[in-house]
Protein backbone atom coordinates (compact mmCIF):
# COMPACT_ATOMS: atom_id res chain seq x y z
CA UNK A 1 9.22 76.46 -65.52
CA UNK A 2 7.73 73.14 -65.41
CA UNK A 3 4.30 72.85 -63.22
CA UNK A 4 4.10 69.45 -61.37
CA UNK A 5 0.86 67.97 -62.24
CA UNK A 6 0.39 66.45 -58.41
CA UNK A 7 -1.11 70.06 -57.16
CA UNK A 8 -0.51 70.87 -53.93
CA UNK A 9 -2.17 69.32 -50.49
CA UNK A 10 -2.86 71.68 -47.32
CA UNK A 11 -2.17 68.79 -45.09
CA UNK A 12 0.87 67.76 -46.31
CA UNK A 13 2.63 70.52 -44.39
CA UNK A 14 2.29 70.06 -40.01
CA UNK A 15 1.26 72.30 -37.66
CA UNK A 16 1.67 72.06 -33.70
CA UNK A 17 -1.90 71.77 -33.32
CA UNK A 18 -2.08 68.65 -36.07
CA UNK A 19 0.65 66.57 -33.62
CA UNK A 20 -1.72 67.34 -30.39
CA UNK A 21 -4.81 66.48 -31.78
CA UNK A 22 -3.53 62.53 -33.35
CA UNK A 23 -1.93 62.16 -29.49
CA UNK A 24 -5.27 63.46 -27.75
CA UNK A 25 -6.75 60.64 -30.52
CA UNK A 26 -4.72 58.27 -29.87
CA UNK A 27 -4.51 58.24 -25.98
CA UNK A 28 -8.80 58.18 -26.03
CA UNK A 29 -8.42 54.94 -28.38
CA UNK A 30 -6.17 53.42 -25.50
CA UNK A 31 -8.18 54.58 -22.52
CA UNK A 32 -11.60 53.10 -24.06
CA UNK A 33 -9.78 49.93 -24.63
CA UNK A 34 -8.89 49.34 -21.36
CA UNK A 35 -11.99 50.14 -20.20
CA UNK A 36 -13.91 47.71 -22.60
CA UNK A 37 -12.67 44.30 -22.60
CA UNK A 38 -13.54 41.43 -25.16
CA UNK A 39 -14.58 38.13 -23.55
CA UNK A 40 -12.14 35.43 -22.39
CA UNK A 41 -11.59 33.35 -25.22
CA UNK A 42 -13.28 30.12 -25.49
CA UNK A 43 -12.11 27.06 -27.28
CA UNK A 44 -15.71 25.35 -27.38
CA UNK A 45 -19.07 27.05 -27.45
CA UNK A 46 -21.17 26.38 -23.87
CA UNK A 47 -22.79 23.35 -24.02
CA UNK A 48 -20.53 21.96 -26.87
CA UNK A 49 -19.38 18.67 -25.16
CA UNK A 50 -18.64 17.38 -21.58
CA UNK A 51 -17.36 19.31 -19.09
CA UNK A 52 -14.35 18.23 -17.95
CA UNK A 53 -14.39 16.12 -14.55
CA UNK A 54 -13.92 18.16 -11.16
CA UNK A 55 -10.27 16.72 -9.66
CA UNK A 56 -10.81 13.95 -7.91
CA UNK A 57 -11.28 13.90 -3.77
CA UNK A 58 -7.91 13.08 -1.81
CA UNK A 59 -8.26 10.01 0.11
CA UNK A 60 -8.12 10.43 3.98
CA UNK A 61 -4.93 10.53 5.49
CA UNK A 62 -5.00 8.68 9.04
CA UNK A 63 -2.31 10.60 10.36
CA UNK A 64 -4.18 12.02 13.52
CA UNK A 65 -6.73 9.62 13.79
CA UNK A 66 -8.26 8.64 16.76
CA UNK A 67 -8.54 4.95 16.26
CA UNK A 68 -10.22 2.57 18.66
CA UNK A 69 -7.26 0.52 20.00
CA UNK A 70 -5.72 0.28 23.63
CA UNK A 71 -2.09 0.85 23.82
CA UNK A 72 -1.56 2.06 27.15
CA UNK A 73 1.22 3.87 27.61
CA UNK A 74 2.43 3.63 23.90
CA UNK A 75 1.34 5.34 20.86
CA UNK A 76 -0.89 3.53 17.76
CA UNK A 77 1.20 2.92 15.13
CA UNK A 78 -0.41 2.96 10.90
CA UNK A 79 1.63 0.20 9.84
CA UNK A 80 0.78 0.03 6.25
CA UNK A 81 -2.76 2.08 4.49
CA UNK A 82 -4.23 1.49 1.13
CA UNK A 83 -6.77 4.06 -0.52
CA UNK A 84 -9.68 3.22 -3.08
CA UNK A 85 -13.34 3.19 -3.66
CA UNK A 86 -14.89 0.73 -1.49
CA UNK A 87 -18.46 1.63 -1.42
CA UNK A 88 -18.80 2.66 -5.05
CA UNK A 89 -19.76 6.93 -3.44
CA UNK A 90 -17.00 8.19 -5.90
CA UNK A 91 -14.68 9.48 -3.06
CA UNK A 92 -11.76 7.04 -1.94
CA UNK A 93 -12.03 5.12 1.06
CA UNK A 94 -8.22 4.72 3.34
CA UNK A 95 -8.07 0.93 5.07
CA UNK A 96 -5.26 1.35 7.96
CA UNK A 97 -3.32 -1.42 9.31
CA UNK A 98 -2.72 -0.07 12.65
CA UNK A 99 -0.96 -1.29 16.06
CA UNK A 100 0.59 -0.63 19.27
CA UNK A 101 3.90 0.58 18.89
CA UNK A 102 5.59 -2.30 21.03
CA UNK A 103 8.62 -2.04 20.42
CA UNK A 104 9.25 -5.75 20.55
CA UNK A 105 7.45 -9.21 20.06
CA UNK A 106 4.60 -8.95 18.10
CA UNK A 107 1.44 -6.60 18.68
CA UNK A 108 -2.22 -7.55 16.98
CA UNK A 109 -2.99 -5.35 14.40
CA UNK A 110 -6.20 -3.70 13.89
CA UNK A 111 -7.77 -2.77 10.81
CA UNK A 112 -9.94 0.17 10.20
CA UNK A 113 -11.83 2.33 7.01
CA UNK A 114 -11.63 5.91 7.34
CA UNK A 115 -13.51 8.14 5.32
CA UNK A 116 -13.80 11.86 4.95
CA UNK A 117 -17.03 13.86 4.23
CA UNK A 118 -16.47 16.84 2.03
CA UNK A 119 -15.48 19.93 3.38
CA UNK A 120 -14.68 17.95 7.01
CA UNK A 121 -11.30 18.76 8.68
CA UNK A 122 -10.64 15.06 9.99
CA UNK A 123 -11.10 11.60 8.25
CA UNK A 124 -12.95 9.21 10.67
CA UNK A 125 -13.11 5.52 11.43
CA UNK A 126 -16.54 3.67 9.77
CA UNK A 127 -15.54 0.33 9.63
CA UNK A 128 -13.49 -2.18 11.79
CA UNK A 129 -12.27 -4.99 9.85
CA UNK A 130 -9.87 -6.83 12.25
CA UNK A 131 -10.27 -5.87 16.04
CA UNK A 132 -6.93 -5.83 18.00
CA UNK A 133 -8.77 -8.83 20.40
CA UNK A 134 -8.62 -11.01 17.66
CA UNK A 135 -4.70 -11.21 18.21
CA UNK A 136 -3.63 -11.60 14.49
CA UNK A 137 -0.96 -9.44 11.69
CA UNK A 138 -1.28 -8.62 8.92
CA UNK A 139 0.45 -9.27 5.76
CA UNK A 140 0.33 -8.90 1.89
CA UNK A 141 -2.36 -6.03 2.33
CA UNK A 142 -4.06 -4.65 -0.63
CA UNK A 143 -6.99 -2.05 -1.47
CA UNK A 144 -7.77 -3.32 -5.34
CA UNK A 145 -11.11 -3.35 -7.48
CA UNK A 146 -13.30 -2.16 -4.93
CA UNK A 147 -12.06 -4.90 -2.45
CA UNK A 148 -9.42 -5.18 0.47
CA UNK A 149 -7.46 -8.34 0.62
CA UNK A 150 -5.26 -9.63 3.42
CA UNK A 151 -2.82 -12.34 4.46
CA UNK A 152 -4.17 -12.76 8.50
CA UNK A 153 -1.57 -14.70 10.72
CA UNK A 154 -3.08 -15.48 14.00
CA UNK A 155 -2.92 -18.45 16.84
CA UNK A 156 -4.12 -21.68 16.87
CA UNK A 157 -4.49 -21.32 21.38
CA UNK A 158 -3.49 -18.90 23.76
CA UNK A 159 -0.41 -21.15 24.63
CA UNK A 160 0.91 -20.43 21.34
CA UNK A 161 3.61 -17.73 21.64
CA UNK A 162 3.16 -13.84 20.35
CA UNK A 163 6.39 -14.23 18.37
CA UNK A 164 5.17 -17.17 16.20
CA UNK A 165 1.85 -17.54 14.85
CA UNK A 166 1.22 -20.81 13.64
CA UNK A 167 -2.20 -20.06 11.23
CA UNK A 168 -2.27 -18.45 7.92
CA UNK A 169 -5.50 -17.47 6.45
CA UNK A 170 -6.53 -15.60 3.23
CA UNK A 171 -9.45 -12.78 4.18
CA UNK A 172 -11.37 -10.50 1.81
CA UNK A 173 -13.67 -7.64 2.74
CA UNK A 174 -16.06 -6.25 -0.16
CA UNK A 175 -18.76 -3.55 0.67
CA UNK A 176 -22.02 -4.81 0.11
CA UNK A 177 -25.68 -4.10 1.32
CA UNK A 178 -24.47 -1.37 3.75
CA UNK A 179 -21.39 -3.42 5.46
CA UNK A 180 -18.50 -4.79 4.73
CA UNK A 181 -18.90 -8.46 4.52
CA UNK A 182 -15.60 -11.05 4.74
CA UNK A 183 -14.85 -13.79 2.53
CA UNK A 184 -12.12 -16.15 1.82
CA UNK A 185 -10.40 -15.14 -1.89
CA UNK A 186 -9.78 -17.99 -4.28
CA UNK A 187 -6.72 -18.78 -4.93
CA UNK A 188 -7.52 -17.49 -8.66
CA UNK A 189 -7.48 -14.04 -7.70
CA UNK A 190 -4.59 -14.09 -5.10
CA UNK A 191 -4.42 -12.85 -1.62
């Protein structure tokens, strides 16, 4: 008889109690490692580089807005907005072209900057660029560079008719020293 020259191991043969004492192992590895958790994973160190930029604030929406025009019995009407940085704060800025809703001939428009403070619940008028009184539209409106820029069609008398202004002026409204101060565009930069 030939002798095999592995000899024999105890634990190569199971018992009962073997099988319940790798599960009771096993199930206190998984219970500890729920219960400690490695950090989130990181793919800088802190302090590694710049932080990336918080989103940026929504400009105010003038739906709602109380603005300072008369209509009487009709509602004010935001004819066209435009939404930028006027006053350099880092939070946009909404200019609203606004007027009675007429139905016919041709309303004045109004022009107003709303702004929003952080963590308000309503944007608010600041600014009034072109008062209702002043009986002109508005055309070729823009909010660009820090600047709002306008095409202003208005009346040369009061015998002039609603329906058909008969002056056309170029206007330009840049934030500066605490109010927004008007100007006439050259014809470089467009209107």
């Amino acid at each position: 008889m030939q002798q095999s020259v592995v000899p024999e191991l105890a634990h190569t043969q199971t018992s009962p109690i073997q099988w319940v004492a790798t599960a009771t192992a096993i199930a206190g590895v998984v219970a500890l490692s729920s219960v400690i958790q490695p950090d989130a994973a990181r793919a800088a160190q802190p302090g590694a580089g710049p932080r990336p930029a918080a989103a940026p604030a929504a400009a105010p929406d003038p739906a709602g807005v109380d603005f300072p025009i008369v209509c009487g019995p009709v509602k004010a009407l935001v004819e066209k907005k435009a939404s930028g940085d006027l006053d350099g704060d880092g939070r946009p800025e909404t200019v609203a072209v606004v007027r009675c809703d007429a139905g016919s001939g041709t309303p004045p428009d109004g022009v107003y900057v709303l702004t929003q403070a952080e963590g308000a619940k309503q944007p608010r008028v600041v600014a009034t660029l072109i008062d209702p009184k002043d009986r002109l539209s508005v055309t070729d409106f823009a909010v660009r560079d820090g600047a709002v820029t306008a095409t202003l069609l208005g009346y040369s008398s009061i015998d002039v008719p609603s329906c058909c202004p008969d002056l056309k002026q170029n206007a330009k409204w840049q934030w500066k020293n605490g109010a927004f101060i008007r100007s006439t565009p050259s014809e470089a930069h467009g209107a």
